[in-house]
N, C-alpha and C. Protein backbone atom coordinates (compact mmCIF):
# COMPACT_ATOMS: atom_id res chain seq x y z
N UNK A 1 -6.26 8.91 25.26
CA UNK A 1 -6.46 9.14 23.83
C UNK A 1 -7.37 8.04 23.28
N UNK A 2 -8.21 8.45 22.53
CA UNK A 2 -9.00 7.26 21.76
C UNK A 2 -8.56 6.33 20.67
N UNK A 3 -8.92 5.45 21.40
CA UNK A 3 -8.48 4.23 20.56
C UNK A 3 -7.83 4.29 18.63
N UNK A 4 -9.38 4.98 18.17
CA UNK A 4 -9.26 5.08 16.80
C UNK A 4 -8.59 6.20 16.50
N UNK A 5 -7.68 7.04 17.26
CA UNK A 5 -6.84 8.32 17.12
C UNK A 5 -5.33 7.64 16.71
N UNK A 6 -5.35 6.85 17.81
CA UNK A 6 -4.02 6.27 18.07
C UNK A 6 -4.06 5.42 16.61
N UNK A 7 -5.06 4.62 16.17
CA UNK A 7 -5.17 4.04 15.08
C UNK A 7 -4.41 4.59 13.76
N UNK A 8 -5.25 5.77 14.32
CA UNK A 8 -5.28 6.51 12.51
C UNK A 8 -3.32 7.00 12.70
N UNK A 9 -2.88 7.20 13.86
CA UNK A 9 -1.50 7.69 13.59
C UNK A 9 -0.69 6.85 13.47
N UNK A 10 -1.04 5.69 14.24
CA UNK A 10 -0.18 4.29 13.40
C UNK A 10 -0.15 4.14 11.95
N UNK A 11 -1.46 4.27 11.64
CA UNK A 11 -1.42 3.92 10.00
C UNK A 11 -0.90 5.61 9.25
N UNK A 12 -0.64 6.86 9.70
CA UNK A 12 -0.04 7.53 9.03
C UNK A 12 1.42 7.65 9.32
N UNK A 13 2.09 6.89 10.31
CA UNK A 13 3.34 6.67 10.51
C UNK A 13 3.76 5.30 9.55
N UNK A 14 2.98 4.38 9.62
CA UNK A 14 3.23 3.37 8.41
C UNK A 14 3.39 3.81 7.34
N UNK A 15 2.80 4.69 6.52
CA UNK A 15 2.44 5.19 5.43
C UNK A 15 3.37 5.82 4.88
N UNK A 16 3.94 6.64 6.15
CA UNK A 16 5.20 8.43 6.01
C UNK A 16 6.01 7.28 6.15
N UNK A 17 6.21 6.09 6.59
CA UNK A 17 7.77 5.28 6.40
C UNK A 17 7.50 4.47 5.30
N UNK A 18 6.75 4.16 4.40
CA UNK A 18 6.56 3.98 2.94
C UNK A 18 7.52 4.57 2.24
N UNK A 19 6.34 5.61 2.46
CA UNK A 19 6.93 6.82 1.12
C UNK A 19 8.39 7.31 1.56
N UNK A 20 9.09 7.75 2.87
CA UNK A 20 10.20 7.80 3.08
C UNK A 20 11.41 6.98 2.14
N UNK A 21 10.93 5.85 2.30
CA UNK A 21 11.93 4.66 1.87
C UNK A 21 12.04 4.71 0.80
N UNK A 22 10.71 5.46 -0.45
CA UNK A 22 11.48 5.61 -1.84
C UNK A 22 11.63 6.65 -2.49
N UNK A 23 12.29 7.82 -1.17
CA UNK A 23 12.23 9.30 -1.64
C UNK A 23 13.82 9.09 -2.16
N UNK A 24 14.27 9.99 -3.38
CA UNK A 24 15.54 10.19 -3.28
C UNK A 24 15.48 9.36 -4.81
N UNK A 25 16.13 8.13 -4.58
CA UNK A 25 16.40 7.00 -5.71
C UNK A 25 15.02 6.32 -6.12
N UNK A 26 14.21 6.60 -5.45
CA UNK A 26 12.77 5.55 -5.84
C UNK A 26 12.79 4.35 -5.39
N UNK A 27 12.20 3.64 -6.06
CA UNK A 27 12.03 2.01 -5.73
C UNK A 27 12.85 1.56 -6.65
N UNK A 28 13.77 1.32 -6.48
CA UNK A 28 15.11 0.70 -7.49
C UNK A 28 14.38 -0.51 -8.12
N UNK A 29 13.82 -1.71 -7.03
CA UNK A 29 13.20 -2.67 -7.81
C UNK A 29 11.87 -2.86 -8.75
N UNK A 30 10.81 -1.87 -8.61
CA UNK A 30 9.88 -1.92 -9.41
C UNK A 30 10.27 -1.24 -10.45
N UNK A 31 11.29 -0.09 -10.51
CA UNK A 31 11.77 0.76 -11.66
C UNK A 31 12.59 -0.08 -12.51
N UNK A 32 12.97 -1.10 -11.92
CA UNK A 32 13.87 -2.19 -13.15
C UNK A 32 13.24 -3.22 -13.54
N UNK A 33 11.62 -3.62 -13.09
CA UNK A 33 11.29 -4.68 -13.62
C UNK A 33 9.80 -4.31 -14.43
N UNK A 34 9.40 -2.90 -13.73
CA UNK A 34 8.09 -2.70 -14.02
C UNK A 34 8.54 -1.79 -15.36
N UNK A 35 7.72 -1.70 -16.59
CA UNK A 35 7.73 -0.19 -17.48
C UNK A 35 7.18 0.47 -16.87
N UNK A 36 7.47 2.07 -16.97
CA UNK A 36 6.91 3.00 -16.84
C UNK A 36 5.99 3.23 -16.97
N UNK A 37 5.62 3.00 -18.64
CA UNK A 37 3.77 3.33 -18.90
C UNK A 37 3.07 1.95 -19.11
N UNK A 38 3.53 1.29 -17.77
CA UNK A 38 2.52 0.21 -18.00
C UNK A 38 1.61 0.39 -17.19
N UNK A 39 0.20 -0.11 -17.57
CA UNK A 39 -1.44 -0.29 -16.79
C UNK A 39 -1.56 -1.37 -16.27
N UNK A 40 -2.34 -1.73 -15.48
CA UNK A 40 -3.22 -3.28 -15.06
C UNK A 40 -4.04 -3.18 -14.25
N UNK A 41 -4.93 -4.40 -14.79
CA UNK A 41 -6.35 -4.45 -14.22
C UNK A 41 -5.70 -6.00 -13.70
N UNK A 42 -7.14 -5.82 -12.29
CA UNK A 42 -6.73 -7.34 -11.97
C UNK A 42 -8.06 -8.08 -11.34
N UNK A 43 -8.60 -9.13 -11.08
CA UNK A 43 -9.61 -9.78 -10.90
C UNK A 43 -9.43 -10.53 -9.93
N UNK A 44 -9.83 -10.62 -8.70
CA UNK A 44 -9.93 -11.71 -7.67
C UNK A 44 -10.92 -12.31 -7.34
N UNK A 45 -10.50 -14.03 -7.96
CA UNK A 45 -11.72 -15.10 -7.89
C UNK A 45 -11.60 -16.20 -6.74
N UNK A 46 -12.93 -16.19 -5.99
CA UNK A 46 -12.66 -16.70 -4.89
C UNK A 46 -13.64 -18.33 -4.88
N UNK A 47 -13.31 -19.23 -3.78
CA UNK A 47 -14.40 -20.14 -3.99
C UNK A 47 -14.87 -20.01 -3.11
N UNK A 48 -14.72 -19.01 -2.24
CA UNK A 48 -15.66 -18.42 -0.89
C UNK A 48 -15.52 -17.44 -0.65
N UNK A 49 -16.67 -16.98 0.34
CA UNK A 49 -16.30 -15.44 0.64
C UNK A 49 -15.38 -15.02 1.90
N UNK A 50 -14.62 -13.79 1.56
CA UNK A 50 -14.05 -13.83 2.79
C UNK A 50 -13.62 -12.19 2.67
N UNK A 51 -12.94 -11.66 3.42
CA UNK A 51 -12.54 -10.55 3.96
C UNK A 51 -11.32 -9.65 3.63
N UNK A 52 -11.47 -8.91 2.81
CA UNK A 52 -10.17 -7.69 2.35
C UNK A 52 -10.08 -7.14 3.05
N UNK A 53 -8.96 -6.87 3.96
CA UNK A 53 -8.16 -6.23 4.91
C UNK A 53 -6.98 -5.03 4.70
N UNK A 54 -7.48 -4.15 4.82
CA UNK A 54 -6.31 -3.12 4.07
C UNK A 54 -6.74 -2.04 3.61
N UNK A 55 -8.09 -1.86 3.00
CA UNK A 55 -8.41 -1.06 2.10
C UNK A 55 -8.28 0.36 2.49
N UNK A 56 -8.18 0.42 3.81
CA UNK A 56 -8.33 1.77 4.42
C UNK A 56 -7.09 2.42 4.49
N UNK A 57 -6.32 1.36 4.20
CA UNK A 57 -4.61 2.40 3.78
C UNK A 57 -4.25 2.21 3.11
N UNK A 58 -4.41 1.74 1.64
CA UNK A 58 -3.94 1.14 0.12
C UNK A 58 -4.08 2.48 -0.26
């Protein structure tokens, strides 16, 4: 099997055990600290450059 196959099903087995974990009751802890209709923007300032890791499964 190719490398980046096996990849991509790791990261959709990560993903399906995410969302698993807050089917039912939700996320008990962001639902008690976060509001509902709250927004945010956010800004990341660096004093060098460097490398975001993740983006491909956020």
């Amino acid at each position: 099997m190719d490398f980046l196959i096996k990849e991509n099903i790791l990261i959709d087995k990560i993903i399906e055990q995410a969302l698993l974990e807050d089917i039912g009751t939700g996320d008990i802890t962001s639902e008690s600290i976060v509001p509902s209709d709250l927004k945010a923007k956010g800004i990341i300032k660096t004093s060098e450059e460097g490398v975001v890791a993740g983006l491909d499964i956020a």
